[in-house]
C-alpha atoms as a PDB file:
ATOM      1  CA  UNK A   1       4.026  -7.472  -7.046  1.00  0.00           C
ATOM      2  CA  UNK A   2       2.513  -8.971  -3.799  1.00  0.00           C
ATOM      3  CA  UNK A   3       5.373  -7.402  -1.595  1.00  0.00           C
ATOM      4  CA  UNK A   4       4.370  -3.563  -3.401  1.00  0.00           C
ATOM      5  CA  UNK A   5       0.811  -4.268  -2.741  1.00  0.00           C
ATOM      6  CA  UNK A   6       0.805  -5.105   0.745  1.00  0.00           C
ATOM      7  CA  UNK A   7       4.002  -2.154   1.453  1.00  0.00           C
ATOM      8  CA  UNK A   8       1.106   0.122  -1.113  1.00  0.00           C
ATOM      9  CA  UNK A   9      -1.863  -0.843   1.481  1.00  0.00           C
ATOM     10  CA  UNK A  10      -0.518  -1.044   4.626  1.00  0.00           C
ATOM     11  CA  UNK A  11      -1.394   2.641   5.338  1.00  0.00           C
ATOM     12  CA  UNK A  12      -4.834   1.744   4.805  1.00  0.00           C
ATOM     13  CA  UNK A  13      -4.730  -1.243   7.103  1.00  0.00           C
ATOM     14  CA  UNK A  14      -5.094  -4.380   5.160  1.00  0.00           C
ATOM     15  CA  UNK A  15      -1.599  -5.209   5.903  1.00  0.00           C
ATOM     16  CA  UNK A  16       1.299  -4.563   8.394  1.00  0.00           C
ATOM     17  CA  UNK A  17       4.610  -5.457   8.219  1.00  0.00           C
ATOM     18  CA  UNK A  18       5.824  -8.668   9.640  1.00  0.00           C
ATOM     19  CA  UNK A  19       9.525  -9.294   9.285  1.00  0.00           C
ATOM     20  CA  UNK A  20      12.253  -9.425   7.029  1.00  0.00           C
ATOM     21  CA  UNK A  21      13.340 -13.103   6.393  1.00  0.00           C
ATOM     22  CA  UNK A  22      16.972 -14.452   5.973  1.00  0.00           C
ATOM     23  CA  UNK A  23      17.283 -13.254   2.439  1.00  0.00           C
ATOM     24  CA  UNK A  24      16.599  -9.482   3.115  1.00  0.00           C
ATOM     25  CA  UNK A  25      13.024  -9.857   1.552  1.00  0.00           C
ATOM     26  CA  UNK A  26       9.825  -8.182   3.980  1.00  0.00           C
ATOM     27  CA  UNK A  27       7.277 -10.232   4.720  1.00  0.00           C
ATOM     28  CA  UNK A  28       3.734  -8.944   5.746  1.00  0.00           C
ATOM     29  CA  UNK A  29       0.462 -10.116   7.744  1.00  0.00           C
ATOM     30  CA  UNK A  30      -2.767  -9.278   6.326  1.00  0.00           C
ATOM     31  CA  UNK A  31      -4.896  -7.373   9.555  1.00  0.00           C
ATOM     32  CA  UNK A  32      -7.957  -7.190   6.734  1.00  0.00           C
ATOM     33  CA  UNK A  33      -9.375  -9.186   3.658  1.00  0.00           C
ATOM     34  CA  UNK A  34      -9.825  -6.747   1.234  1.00  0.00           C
ATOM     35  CA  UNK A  35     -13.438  -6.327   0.062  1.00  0.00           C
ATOM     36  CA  UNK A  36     -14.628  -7.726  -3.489  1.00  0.00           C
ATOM     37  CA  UNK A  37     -13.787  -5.205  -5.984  1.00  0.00           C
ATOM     38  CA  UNK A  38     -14.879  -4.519  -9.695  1.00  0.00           C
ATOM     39  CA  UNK A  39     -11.812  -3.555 -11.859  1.00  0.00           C
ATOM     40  CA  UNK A  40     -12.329   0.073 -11.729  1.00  0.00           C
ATOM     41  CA  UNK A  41     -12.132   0.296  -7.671  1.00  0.00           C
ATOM     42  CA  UNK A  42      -9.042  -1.774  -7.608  1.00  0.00           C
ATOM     43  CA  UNK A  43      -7.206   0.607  -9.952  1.00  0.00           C
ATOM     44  CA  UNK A  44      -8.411   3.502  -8.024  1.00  0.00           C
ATOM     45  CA  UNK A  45      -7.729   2.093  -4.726  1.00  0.00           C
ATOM     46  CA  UNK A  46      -4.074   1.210  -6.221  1.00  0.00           C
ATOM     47  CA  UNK A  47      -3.718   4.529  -7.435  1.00  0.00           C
ATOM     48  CA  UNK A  48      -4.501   6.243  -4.260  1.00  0.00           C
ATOM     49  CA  UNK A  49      -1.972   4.176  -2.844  1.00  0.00           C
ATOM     50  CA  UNK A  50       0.559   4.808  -5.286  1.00  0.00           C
ATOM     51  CA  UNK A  51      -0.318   8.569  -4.286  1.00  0.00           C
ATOM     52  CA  UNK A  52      -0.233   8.428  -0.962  1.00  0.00           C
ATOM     53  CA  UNK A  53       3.305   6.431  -0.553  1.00  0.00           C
ATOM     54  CA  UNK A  54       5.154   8.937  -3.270  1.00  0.00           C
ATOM     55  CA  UNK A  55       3.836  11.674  -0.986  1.00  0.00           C
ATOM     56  CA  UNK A  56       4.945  10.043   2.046  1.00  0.00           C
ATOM     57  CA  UNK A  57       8.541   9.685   0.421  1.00  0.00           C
ATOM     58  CA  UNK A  58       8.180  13.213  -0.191  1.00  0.00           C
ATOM     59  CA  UNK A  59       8.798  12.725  -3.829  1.00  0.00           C
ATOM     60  CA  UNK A  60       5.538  14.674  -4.578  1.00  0.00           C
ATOM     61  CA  UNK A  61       3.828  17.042  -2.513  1.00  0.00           C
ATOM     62  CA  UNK A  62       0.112  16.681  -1.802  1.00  0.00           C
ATOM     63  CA  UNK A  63      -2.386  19.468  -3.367  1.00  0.00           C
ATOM     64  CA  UNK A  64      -4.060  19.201   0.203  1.00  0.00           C
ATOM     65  CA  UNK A  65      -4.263  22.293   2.123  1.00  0.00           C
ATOM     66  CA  UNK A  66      -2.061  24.454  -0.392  1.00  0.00           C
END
């Protein structure tokens, strides 16, 4: 889960990519401590995420300017 997270918000700069260690797996800096959030921002923050990434893998398109 913490290797989704920081791959979901590093678009949004809370996190950039680092290296991948001996074993293959990525490893990530965090650029920004994410602000305290109630429940309800955190799942739409992670949802926007989720959003944004499947758009940038062009598995769905975004409803923006169409």
């Amino acid at each position: 889960m913490h290797i989704a997270i920081c791959r979901l918000l590093e678009p949004f700069g809370y996190y950039a990519f680092d290296y991948f260690d001996e074993e293959g797996w990525p490893h990530y800096k965090v650029l920004e401590k994410l602000p305290p959030l109630k429940a309800g921002e955190q799942s739409v923050l992670m949802k926007e995420a989720v959003v944004q990434y499947f758009v940038e893998k062009e598995v769905i398109q975004s409803s923006v300017n169409q």
